[in-house]
Every structure is written in structure tokens, then in C-alpha cells.
C-alpha atoms as a PDB file:
ATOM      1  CA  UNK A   1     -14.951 -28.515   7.819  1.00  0.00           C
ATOM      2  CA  UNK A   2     -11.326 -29.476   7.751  1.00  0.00           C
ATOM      3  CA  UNK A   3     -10.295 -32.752   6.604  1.00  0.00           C
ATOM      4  CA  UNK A   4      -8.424 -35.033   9.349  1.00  0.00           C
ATOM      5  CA  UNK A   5      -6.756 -36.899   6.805  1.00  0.00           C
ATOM      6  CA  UNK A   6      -2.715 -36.805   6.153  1.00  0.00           C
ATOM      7  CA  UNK A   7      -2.107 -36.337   2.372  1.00  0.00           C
ATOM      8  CA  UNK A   8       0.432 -38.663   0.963  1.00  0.00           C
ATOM      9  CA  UNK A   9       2.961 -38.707  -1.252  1.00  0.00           C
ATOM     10  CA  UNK A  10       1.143 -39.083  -5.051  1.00  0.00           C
ATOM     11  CA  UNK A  11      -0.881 -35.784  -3.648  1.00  0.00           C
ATOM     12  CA  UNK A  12       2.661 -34.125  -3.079  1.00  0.00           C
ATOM     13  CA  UNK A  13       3.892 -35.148  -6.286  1.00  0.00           C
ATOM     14  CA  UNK A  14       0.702 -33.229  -8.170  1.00  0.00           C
ATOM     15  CA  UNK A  15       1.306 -30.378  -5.842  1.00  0.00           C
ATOM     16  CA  UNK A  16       4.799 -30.319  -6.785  1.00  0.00           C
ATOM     17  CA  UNK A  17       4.054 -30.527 -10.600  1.00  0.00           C
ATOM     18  CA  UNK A  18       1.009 -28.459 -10.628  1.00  0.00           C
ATOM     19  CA  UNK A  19       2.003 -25.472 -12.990  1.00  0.00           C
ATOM     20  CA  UNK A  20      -0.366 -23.306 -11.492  1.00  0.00           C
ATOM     21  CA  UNK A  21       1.522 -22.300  -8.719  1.00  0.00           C
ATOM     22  CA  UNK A  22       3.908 -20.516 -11.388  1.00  0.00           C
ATOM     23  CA  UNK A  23       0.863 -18.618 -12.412  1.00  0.00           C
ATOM     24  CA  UNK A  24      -0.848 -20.548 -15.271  1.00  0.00           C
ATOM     25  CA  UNK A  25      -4.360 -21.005 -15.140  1.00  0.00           C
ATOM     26  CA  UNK A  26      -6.275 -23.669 -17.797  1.00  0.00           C
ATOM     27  CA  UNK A  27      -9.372 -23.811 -18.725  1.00  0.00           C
ATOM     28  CA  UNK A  28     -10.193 -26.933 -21.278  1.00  0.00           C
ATOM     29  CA  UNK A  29      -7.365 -26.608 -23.726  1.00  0.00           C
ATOM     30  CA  UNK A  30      -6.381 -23.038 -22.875  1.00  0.00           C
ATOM     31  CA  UNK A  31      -3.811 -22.437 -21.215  1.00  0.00           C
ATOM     32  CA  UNK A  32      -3.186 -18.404 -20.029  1.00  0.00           C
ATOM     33  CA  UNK A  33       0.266 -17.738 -18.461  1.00  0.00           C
ATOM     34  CA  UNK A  34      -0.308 -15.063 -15.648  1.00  0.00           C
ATOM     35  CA  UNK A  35      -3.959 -16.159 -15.700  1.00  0.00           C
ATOM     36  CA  UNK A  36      -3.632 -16.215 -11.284  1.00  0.00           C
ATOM     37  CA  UNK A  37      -1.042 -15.073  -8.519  1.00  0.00           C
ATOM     38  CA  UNK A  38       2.200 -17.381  -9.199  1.00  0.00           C
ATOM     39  CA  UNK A  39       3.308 -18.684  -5.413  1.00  0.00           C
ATOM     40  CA  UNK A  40       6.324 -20.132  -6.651  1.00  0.00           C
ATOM     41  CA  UNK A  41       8.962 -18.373  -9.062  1.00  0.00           C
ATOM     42  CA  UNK A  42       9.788 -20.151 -12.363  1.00  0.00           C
ATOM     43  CA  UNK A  43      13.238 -21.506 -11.864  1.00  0.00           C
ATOM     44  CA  UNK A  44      12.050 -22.845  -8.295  1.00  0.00           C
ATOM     45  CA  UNK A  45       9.716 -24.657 -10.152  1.00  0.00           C
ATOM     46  CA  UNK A  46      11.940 -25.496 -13.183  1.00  0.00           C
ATOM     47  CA  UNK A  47      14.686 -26.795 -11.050  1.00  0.00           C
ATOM     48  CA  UNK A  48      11.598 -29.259  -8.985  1.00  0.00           C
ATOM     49  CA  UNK A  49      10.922 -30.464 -12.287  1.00  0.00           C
ATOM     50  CA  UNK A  50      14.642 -30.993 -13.154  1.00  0.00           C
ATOM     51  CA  UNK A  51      14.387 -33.243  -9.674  1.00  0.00           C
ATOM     52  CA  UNK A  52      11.675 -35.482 -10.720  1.00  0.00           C
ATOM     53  CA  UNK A  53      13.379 -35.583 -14.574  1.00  0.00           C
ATOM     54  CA  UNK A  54      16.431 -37.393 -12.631  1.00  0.00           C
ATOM     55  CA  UNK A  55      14.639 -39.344 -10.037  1.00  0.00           C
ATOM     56  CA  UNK A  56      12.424 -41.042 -12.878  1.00  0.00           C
ATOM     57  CA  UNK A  57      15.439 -42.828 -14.402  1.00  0.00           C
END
């Protein structure tokens, strides 16, 4: 059953920041790079976190 509910902008920001999409998986305190499919490259992701780096000051 699909949710009817917009997602907001802190859910973005996890999204955004979730290192998982570059392939990572973690499990407790192990982390395992290549671990799942990466849906975004590294530098795409890199360059997103450059982003946030700058908006935070």
C-alpha cells in the first residue's frame, strides 16, 4: 500500500547523504564498500556533499 504522504525536505537531505546509494552497505559498525548496486557514481555524490559542506556555513 503506497503512502499518500509528500516527503519533505529533512527526508531529502538523508536521501541525499545516504552513502548507500554509492554502493556501501553497513551492518552495525561494518561498513563494506561495494556491499549493494551503487545508483549514484562517487564524484556525483562527492560533489552533493561538497554542496551541503558550503550551504552549512
Amino acid at each position: 500500500m503506497a503512502r499518500k504522504k509528500k516527503f519533505g525536505v529533512k527526508t531529502m537531505n538523508k536521501m541525499l547523504q545516504n552513502r548507500a546509494y554509492i554502493g556501501e552497505y553497513l551492518h552495525g559498525d561494518i561498513v563494506v564498500e561495494g556491499g549493494m548496486p551503487a545508483l549514484v557514481d562517487e564524484e556525483t555524490f562527492e560533489k552533493v556533499q561538497r554542496k551541503f559542506a558550503e550551504n552549512k556555513r
